[in-house]
N, C-alpha and C. Protein backbone atom coordinates (compact mmCIF):
# COMPACT_ATOMS: atom_id res chain seq x y z
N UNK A 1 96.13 124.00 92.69
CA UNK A 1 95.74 124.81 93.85
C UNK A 1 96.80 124.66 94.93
N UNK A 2 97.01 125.80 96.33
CA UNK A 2 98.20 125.28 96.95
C UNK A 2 97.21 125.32 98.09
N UNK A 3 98.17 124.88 99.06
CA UNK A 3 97.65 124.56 100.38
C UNK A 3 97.44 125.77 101.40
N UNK A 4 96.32 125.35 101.84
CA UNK A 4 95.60 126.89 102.57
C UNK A 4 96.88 126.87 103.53
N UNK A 5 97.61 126.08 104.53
CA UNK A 5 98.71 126.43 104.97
C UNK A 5 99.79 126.72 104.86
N UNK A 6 100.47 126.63 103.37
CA UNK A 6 101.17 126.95 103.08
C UNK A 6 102.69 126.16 103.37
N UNK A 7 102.43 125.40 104.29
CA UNK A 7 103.52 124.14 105.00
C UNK A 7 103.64 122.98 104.13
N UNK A 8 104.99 122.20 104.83
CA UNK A 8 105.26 121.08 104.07
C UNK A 8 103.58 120.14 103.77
N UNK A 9 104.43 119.64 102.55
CA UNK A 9 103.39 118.30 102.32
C UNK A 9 102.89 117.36 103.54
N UNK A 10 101.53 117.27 104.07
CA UNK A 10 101.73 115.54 105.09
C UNK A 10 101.71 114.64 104.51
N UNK A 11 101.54 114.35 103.31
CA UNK A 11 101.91 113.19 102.46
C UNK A 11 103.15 112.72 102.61
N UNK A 12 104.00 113.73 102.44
CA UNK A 12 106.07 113.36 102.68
C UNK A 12 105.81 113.11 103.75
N UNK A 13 105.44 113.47 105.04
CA UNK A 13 105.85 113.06 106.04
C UNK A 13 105.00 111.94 106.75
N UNK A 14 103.89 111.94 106.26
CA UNK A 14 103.78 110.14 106.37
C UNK A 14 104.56 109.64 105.47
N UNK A 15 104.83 109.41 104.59
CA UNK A 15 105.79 108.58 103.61
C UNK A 15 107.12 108.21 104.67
N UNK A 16 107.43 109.57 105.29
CA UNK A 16 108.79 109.34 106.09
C UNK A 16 108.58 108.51 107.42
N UNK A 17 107.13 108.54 108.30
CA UNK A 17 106.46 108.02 108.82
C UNK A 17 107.03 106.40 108.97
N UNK A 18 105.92 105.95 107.41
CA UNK A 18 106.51 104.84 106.98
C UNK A 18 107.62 103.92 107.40
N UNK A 19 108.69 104.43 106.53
CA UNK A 19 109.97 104.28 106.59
C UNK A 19 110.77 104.20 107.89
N UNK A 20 110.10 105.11 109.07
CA UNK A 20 111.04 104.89 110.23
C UNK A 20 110.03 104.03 111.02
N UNK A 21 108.87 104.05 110.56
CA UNK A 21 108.32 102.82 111.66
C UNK A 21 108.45 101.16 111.27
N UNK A 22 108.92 101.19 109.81
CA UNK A 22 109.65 99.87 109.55
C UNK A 22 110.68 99.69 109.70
N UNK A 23 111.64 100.66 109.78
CA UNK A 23 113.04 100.54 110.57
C UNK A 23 113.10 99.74 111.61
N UNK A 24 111.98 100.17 112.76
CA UNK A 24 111.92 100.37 114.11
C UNK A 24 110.97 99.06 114.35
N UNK A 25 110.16 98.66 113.37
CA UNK A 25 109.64 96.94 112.79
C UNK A 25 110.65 95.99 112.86
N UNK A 26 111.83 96.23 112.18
CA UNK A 26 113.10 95.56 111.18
C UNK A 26 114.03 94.88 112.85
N UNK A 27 113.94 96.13 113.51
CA UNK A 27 114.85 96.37 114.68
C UNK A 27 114.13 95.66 115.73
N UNK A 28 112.97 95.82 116.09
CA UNK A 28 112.03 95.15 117.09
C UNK A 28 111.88 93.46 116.70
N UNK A 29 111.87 93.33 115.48
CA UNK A 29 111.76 92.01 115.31
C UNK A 29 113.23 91.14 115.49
N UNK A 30 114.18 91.53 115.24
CA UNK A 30 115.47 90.98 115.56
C UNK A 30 115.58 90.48 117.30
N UNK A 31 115.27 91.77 117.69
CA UNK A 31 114.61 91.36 119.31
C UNK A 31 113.93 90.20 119.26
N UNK A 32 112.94 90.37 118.78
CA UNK A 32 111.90 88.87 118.63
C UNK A 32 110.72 89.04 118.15
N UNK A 33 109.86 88.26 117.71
CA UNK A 33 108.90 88.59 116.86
C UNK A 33 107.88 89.05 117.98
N UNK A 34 107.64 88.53 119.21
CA UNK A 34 106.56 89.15 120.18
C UNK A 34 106.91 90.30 120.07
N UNK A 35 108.31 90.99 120.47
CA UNK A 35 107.95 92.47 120.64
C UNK A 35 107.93 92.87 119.45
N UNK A 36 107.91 92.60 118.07
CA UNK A 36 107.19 93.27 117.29
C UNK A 36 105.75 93.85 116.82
N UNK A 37 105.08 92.08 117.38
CA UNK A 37 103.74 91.58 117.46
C UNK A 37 103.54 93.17 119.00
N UNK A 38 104.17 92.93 119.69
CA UNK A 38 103.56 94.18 121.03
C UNK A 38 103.61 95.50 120.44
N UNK A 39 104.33 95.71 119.87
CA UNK A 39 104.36 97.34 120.01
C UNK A 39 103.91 97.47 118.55
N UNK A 40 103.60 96.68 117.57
CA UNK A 40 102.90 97.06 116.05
C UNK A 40 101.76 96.62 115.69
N UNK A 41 101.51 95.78 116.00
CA UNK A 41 100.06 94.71 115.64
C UNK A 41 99.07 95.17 116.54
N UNK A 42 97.80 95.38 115.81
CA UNK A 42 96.97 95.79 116.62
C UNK A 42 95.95 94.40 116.49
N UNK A 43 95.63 93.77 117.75
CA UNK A 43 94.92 92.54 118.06
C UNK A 43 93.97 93.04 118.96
N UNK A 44 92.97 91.97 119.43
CA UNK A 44 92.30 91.90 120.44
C UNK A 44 92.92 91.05 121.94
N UNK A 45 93.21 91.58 122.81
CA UNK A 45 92.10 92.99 123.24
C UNK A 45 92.78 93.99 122.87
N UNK A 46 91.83 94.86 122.68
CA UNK A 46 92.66 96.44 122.09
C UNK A 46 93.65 96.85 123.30
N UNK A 47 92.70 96.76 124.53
CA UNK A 47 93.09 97.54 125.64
C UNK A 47 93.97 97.11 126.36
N UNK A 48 94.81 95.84 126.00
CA UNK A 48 96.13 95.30 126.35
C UNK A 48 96.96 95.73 125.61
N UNK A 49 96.89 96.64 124.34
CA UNK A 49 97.69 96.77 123.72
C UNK A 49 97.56 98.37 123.16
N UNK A 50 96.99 99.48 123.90
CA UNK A 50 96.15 100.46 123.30
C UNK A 50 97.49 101.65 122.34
N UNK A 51 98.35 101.55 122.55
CA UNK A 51 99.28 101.89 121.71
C UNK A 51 99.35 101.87 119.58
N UNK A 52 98.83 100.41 120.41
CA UNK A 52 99.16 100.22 118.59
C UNK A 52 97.65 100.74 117.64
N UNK A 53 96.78 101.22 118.70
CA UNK A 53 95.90 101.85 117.85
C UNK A 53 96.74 102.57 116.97
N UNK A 54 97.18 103.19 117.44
CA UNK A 54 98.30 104.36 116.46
C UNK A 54 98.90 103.46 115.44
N UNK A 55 100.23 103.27 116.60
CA UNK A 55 101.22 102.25 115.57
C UNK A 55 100.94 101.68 114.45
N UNK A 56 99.85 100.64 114.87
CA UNK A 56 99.55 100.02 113.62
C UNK A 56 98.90 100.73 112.39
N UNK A 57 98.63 101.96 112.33
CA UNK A 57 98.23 102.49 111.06
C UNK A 57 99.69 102.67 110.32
N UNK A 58 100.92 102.83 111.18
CA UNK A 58 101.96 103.60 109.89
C UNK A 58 102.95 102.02 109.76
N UNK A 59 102.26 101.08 110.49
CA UNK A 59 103.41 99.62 110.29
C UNK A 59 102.92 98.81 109.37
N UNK A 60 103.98 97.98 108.67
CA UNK A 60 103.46 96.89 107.53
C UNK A 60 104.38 95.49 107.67
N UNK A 61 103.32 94.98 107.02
CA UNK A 61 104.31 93.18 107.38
C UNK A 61 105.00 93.59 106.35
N UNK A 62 105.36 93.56 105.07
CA UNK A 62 106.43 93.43 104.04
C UNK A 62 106.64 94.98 103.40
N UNK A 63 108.25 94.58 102.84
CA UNK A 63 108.11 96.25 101.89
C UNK A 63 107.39 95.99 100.70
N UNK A 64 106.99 94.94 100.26
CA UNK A 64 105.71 94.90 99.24
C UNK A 64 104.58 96.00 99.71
N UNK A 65 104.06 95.39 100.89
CA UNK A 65 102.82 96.11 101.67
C UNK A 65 102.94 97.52 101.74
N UNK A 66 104.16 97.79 102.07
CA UNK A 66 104.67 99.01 102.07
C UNK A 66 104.81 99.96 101.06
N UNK A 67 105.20 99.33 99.94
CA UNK A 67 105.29 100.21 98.59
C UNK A 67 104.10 100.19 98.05
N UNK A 68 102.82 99.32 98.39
CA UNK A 68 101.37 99.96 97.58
C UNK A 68 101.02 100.97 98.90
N UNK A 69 101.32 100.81 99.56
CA UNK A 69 100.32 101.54 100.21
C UNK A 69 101.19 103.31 100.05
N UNK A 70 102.26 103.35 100.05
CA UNK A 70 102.79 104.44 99.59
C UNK A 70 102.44 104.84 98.23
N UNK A 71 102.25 104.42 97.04
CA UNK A 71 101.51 104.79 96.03
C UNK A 71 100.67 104.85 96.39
N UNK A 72 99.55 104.37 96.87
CA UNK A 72 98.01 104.72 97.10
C UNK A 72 98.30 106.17 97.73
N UNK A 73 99.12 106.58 98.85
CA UNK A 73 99.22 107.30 99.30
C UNK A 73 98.86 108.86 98.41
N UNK A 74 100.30 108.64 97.99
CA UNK A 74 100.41 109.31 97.02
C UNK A 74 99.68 109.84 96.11
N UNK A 75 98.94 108.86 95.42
CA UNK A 75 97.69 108.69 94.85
C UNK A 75 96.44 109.53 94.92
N UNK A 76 96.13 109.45 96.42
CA UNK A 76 94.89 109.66 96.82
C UNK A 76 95.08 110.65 97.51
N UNK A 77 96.22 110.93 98.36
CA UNK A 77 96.47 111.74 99.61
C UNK A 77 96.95 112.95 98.81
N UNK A 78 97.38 112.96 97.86
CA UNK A 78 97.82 114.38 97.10
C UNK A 78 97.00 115.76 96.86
N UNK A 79 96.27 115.10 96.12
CA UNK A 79 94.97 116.29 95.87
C UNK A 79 94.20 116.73 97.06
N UNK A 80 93.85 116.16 98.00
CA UNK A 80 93.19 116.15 99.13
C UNK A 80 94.20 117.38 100.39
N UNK A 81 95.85 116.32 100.37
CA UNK A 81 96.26 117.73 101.25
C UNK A 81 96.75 118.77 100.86
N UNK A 82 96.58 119.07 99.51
CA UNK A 82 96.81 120.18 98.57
C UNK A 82 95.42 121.55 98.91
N UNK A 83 94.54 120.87 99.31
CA UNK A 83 93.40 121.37 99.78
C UNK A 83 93.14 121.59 101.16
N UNK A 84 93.50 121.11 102.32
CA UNK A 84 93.32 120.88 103.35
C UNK A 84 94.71 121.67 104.34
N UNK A 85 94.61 121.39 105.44
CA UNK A 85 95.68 121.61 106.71
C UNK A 85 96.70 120.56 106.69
N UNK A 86 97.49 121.05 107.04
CA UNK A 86 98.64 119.54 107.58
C UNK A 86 97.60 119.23 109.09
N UNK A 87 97.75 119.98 110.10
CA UNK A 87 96.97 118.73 111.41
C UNK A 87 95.50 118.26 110.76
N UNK A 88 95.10 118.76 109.91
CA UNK A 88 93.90 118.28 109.61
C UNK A 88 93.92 116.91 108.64
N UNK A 89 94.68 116.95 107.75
CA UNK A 89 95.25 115.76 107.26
C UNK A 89 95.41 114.55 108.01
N UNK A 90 96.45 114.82 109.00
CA UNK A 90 97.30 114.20 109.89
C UNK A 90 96.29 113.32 111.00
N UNK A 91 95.08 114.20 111.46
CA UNK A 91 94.23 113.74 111.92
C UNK A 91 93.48 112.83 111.43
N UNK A 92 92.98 113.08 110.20
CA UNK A 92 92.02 112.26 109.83
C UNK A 92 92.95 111.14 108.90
N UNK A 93 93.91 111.03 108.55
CA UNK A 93 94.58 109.55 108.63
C UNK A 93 94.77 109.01 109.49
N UNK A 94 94.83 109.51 110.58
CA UNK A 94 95.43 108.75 112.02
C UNK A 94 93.69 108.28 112.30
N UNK A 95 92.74 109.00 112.52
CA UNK A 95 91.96 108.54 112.82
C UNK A 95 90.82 107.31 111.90
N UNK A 96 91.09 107.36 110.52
CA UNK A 96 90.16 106.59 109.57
C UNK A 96 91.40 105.15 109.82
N UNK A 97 92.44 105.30 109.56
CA UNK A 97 92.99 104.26 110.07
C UNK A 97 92.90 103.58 111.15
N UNK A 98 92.82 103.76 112.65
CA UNK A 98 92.30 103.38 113.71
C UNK A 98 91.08 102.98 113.78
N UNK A 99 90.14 103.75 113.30
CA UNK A 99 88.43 103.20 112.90
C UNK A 99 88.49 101.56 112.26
N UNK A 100 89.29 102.23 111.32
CA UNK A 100 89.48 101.02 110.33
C UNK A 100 89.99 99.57 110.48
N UNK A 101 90.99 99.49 111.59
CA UNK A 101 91.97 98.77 112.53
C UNK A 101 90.88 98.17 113.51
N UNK A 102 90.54 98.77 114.05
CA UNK A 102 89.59 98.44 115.24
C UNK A 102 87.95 97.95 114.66
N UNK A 103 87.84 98.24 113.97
CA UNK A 103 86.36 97.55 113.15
C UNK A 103 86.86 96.18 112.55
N UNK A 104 88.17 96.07 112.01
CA UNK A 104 88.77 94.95 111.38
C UNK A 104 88.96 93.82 112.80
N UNK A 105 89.74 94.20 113.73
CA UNK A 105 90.15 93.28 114.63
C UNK A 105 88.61 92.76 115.59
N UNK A 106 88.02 93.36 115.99
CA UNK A 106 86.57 93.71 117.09
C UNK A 106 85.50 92.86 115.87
N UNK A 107 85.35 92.70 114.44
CA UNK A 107 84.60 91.83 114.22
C UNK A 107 84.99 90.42 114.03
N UNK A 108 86.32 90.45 113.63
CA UNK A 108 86.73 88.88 113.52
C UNK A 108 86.91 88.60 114.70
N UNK A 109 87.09 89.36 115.96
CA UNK A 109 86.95 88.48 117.19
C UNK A 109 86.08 88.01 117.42
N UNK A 110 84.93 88.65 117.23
CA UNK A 110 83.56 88.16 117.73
C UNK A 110 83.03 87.24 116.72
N UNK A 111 83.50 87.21 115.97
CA UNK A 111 83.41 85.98 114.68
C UNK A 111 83.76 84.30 115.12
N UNK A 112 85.59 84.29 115.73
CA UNK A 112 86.02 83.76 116.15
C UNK A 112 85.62 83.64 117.63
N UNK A 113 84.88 83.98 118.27
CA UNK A 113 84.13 84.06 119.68
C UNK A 113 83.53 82.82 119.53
N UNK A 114 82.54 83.32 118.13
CA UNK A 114 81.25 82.25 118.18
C UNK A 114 81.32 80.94 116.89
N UNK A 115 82.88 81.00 116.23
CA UNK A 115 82.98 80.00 115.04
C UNK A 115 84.40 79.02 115.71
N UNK A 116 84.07 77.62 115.68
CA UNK A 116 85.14 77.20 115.58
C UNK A 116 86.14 77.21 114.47
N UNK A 117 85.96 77.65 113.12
CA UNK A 117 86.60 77.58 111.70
C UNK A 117 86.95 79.07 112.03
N UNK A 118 86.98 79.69 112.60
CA UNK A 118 87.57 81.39 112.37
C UNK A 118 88.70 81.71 113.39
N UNK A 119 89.81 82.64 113.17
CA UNK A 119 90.67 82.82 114.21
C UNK A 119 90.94 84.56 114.03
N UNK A 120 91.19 84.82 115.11
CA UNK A 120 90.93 86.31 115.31
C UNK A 120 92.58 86.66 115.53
N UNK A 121 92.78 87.34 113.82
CA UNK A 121 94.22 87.88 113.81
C UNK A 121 94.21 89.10 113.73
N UNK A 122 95.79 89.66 114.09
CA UNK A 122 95.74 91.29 114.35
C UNK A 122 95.86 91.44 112.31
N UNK A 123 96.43 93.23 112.80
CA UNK A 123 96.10 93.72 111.82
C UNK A 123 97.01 94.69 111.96
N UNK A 124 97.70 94.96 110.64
CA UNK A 124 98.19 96.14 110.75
C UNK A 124 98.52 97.06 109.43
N UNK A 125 99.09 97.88 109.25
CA UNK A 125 99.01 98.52 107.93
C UNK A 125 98.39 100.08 107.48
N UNK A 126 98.58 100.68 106.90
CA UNK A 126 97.86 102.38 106.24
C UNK A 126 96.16 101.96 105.83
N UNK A 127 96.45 100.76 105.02
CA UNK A 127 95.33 100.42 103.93
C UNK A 127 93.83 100.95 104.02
N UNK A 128 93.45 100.86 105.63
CA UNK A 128 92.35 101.17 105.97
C UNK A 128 92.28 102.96 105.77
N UNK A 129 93.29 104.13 106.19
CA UNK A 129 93.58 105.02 106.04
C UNK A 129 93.34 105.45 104.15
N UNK A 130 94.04 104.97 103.31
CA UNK A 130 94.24 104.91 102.56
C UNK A 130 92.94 104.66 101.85
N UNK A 131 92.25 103.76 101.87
CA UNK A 131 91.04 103.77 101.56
C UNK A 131 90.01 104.99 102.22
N UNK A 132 90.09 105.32 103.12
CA UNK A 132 89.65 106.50 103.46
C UNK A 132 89.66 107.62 102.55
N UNK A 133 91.33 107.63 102.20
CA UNK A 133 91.26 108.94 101.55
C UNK A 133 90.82 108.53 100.06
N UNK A 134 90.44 107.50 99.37
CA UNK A 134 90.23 107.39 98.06
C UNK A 134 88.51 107.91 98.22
N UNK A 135 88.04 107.36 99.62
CA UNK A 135 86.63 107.53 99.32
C UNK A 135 86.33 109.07 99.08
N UNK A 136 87.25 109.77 100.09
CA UNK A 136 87.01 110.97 100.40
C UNK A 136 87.03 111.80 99.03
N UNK A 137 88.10 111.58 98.28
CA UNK A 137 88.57 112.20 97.31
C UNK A 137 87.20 111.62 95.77
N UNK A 138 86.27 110.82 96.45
CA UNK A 138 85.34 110.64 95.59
C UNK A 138 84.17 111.31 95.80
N UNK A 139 83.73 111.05 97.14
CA UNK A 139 82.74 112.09 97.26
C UNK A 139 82.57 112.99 97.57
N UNK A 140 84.08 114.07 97.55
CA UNK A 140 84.34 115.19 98.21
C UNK A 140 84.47 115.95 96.74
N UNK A 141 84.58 115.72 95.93
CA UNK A 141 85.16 116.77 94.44
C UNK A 141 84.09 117.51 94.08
N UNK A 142 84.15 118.47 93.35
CA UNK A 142 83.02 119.30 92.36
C UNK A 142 82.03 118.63 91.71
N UNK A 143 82.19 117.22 90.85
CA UNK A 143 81.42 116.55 90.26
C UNK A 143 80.71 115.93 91.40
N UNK A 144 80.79 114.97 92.68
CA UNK A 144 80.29 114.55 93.36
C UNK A 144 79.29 115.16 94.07
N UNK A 145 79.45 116.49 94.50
CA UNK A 145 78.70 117.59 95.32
C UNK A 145 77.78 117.97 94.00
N UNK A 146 78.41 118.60 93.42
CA UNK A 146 77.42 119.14 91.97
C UNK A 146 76.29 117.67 92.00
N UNK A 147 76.33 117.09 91.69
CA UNK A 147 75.51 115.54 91.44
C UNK A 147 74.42 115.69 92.75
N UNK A 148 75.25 115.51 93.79
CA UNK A 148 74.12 115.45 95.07
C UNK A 148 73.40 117.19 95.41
N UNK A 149 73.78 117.82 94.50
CA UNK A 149 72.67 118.86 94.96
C UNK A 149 72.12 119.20 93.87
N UNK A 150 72.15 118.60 92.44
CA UNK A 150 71.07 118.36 91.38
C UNK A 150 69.97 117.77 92.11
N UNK A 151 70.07 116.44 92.60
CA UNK A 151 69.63 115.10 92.97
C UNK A 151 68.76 115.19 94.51
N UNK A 152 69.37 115.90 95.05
CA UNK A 152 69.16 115.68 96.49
C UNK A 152 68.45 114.82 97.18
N UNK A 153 69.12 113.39 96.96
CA UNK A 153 68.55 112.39 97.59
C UNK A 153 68.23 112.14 99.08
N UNK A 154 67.43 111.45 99.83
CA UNK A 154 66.83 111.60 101.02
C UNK A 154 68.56 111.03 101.55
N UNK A 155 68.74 110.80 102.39
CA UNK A 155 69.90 110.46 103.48
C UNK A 155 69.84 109.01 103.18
N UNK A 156 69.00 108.62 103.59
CA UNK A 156 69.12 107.03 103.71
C UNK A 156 69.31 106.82 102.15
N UNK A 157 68.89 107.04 101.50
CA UNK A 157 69.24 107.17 99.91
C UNK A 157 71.25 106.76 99.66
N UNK A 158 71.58 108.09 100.04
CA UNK A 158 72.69 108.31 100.21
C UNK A 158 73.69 107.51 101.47
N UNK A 159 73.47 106.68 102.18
CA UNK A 159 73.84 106.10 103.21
C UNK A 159 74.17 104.60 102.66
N UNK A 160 73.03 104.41 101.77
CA UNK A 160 72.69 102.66 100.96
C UNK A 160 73.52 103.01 99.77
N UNK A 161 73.54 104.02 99.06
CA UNK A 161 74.61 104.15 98.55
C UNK A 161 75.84 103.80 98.44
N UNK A 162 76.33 104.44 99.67
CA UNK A 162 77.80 104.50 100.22
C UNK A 162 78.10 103.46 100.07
N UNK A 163 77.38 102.53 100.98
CA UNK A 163 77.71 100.93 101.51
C UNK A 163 77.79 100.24 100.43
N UNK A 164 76.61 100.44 99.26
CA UNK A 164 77.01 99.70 98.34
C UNK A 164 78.07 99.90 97.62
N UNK A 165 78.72 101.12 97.64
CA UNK A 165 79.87 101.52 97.09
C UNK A 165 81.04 101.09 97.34
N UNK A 166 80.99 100.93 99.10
CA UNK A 166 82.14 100.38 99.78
C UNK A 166 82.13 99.28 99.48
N UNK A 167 80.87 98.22 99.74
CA UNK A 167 81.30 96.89 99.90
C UNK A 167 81.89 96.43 98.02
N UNK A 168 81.46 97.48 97.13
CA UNK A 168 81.89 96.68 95.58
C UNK A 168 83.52 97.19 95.42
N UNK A 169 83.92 98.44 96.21
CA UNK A 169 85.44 98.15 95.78
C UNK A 169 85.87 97.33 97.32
N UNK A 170 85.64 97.29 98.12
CA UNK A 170 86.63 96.17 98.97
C UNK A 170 86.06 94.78 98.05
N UNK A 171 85.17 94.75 97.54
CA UNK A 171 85.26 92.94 96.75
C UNK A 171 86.26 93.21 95.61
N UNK A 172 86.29 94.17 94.97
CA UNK A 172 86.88 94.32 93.84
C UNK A 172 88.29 94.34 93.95
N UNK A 173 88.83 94.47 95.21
CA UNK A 173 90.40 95.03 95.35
C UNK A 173 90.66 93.42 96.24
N UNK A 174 89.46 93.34 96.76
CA UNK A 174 90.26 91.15 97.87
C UNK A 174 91.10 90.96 97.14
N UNK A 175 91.63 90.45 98.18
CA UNK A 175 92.92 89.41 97.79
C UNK A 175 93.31 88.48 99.08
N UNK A 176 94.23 87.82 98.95
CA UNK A 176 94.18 86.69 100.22
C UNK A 176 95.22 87.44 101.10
N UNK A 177 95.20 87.55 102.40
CA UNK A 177 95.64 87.82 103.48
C UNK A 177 95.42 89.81 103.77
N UNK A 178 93.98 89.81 102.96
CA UNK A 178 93.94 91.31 103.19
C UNK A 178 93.14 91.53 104.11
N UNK A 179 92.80 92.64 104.74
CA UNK A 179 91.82 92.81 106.11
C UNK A 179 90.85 93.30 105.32
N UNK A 180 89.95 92.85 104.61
CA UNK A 180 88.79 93.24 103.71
C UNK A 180 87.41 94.16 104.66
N UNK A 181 87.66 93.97 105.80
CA UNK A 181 86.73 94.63 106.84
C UNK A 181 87.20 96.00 107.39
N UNK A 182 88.52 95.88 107.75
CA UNK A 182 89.31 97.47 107.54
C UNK A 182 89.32 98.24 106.11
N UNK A 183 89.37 97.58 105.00
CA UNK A 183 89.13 98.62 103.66
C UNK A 183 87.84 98.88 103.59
N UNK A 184 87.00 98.34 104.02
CA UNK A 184 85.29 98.81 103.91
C UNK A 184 85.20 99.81 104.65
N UNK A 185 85.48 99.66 105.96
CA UNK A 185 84.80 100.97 107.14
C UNK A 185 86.00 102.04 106.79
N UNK A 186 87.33 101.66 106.41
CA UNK A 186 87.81 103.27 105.98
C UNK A 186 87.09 103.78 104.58
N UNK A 187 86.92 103.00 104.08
CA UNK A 187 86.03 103.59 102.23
C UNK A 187 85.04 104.66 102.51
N UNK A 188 83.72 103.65 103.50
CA UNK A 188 82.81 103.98 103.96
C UNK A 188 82.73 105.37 105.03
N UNK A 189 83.64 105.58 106.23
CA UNK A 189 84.17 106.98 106.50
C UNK A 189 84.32 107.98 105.76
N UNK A 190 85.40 107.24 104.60
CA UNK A 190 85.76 108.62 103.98
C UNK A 190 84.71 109.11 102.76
N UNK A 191 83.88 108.28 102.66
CA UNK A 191 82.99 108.37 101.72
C UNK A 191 82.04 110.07 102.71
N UNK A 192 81.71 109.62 103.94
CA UNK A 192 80.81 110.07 105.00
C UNK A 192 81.84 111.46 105.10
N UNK A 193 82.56 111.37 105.07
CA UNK A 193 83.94 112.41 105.58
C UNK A 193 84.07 113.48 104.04
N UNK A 194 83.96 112.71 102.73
CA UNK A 194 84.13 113.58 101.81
C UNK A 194 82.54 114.54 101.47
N UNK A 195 81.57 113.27 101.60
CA UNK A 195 80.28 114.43 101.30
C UNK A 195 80.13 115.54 102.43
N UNK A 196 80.46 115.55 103.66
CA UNK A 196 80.19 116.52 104.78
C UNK A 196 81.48 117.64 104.29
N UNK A 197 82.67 117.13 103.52
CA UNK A 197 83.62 118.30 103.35
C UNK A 197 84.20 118.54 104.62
N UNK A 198 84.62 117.35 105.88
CA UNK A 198 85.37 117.82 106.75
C UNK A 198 86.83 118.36 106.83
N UNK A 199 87.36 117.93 105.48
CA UNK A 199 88.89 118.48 105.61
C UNK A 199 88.84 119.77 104.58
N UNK A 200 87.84 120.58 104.39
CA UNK A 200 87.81 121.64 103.60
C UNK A 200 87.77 122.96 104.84
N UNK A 201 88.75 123.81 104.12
CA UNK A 201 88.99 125.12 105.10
C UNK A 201 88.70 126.21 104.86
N UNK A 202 87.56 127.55 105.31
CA UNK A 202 87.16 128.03 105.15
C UNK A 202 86.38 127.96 103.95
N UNK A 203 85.30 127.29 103.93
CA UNK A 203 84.10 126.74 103.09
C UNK A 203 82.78 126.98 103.64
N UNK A 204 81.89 127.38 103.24
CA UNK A 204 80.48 127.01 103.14
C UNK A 204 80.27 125.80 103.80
N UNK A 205 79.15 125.56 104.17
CA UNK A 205 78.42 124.10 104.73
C UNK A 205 77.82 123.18 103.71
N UNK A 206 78.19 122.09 103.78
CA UNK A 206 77.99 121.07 102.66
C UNK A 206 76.91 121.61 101.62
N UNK A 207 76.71 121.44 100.63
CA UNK A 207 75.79 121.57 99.71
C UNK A 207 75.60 122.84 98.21
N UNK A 208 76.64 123.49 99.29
CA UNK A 208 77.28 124.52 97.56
C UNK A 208 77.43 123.66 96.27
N UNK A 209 77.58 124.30 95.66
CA UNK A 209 78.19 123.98 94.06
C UNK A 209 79.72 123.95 93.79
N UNK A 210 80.69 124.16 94.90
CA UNK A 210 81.68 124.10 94.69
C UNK A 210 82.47 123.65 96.26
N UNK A 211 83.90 122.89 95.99
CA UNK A 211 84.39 121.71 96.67
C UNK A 211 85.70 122.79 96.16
N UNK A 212 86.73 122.13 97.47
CA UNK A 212 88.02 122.80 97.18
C UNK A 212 88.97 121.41 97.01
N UNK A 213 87.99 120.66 96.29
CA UNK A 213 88.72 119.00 95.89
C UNK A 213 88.83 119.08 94.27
């Protein structure tokens, strides 16, 4: 299928994204690691630092970090903006990432508020984004919609669902030094984001028989 806009990929250009905000990582840190930590890391308080809401969705500690999350990209983000807008894309990575960022940093603070054994570190990275779009691209397709309007489960049905959905792939994907609380609430968004069909353009209102996923 091609893209209702007809414009470049936003997949390439986050990919390119990427690449110049680790440049500009590479370069800031030579400066010194605080101003890397300032202008990329998104910590608590947010609002000392409200910039990197952004920032920190397209920055990564290593080009390891960097090269999965560009396959995931790839991955997940393909089919989806093949279907969708470039600002509409663009938006809702920028924004499931930030959700995602800010749910990650705002609970381990308050974790570390009230635990002496816990410490409240920033965060930075696509991952949360990225998980967004895997959810989306799950419960946004033909089979997923087809299923929920065989079924038509009550909401809360579908809500306990989700969660259980989210919380078994963020256990399934842990690993040590991952923000396991940012891959849940982006899963969980895009899960919320693919059944409503918000990045679908000129469509029907949720519940047809057919998805432009």
């Amino acid at each position: 299928m091609s893209r209702p806009n007809g414009g470049s990929n936003p997949v390439l250009e986050i990919l390119a994204l990427f690449v110049v905000v680790y440049l500009a990582q590479v370069i800031a840190a030579i400066v010194g690691m605080a101003t890397m930590t300032t202008l990329f890391v998104l910590e608590m308080p947010i609002e000392s630092q409200p910039w990197t809401i952004v920032t920190s969705v397209y920055a990564h500690g290593s080009l390891d970090h960097l090269l999965s999350n560009s396959i995931a990209l790839v991955l997940f983000g393909w089919p989806i903006a093949r279907a969708t807008t470039r600002l509409r894309f663009h938006a809702f990575f920028v924004t499931t990432g930030a959700l995602a960022g800010i749910a990650q940093v705002s609970i381990t603070g308050a974790i570390a508020a009230i635990s002496t054994d816990a410490s409240a570190a920033g965060v930075l990275g696509a991952s949360g984004a990225v998980f967004a779009l895997m959810g989306y691209l799950l419960a946004g397709n033909r089979l997923s919609d087809g299923l929920a309007a065989r079924f038509d489960p009550p909401l809360w049905v579908t809500v306990v669902i989700f969660v259980v959905l989210a919380a078994t792939i963020t256990i399934l994907t842990a690993a040590p030094q991952v923000a396991l609380i940012a891959h849940f609430t982006g899963f969980l968004v895009g899960l919320g984001a693919g059944r409503l069909g918000v990045l679908e353009v000129g469509s029907e209102p949720r519940g047809r028989s057919s998805r432009g996923l």
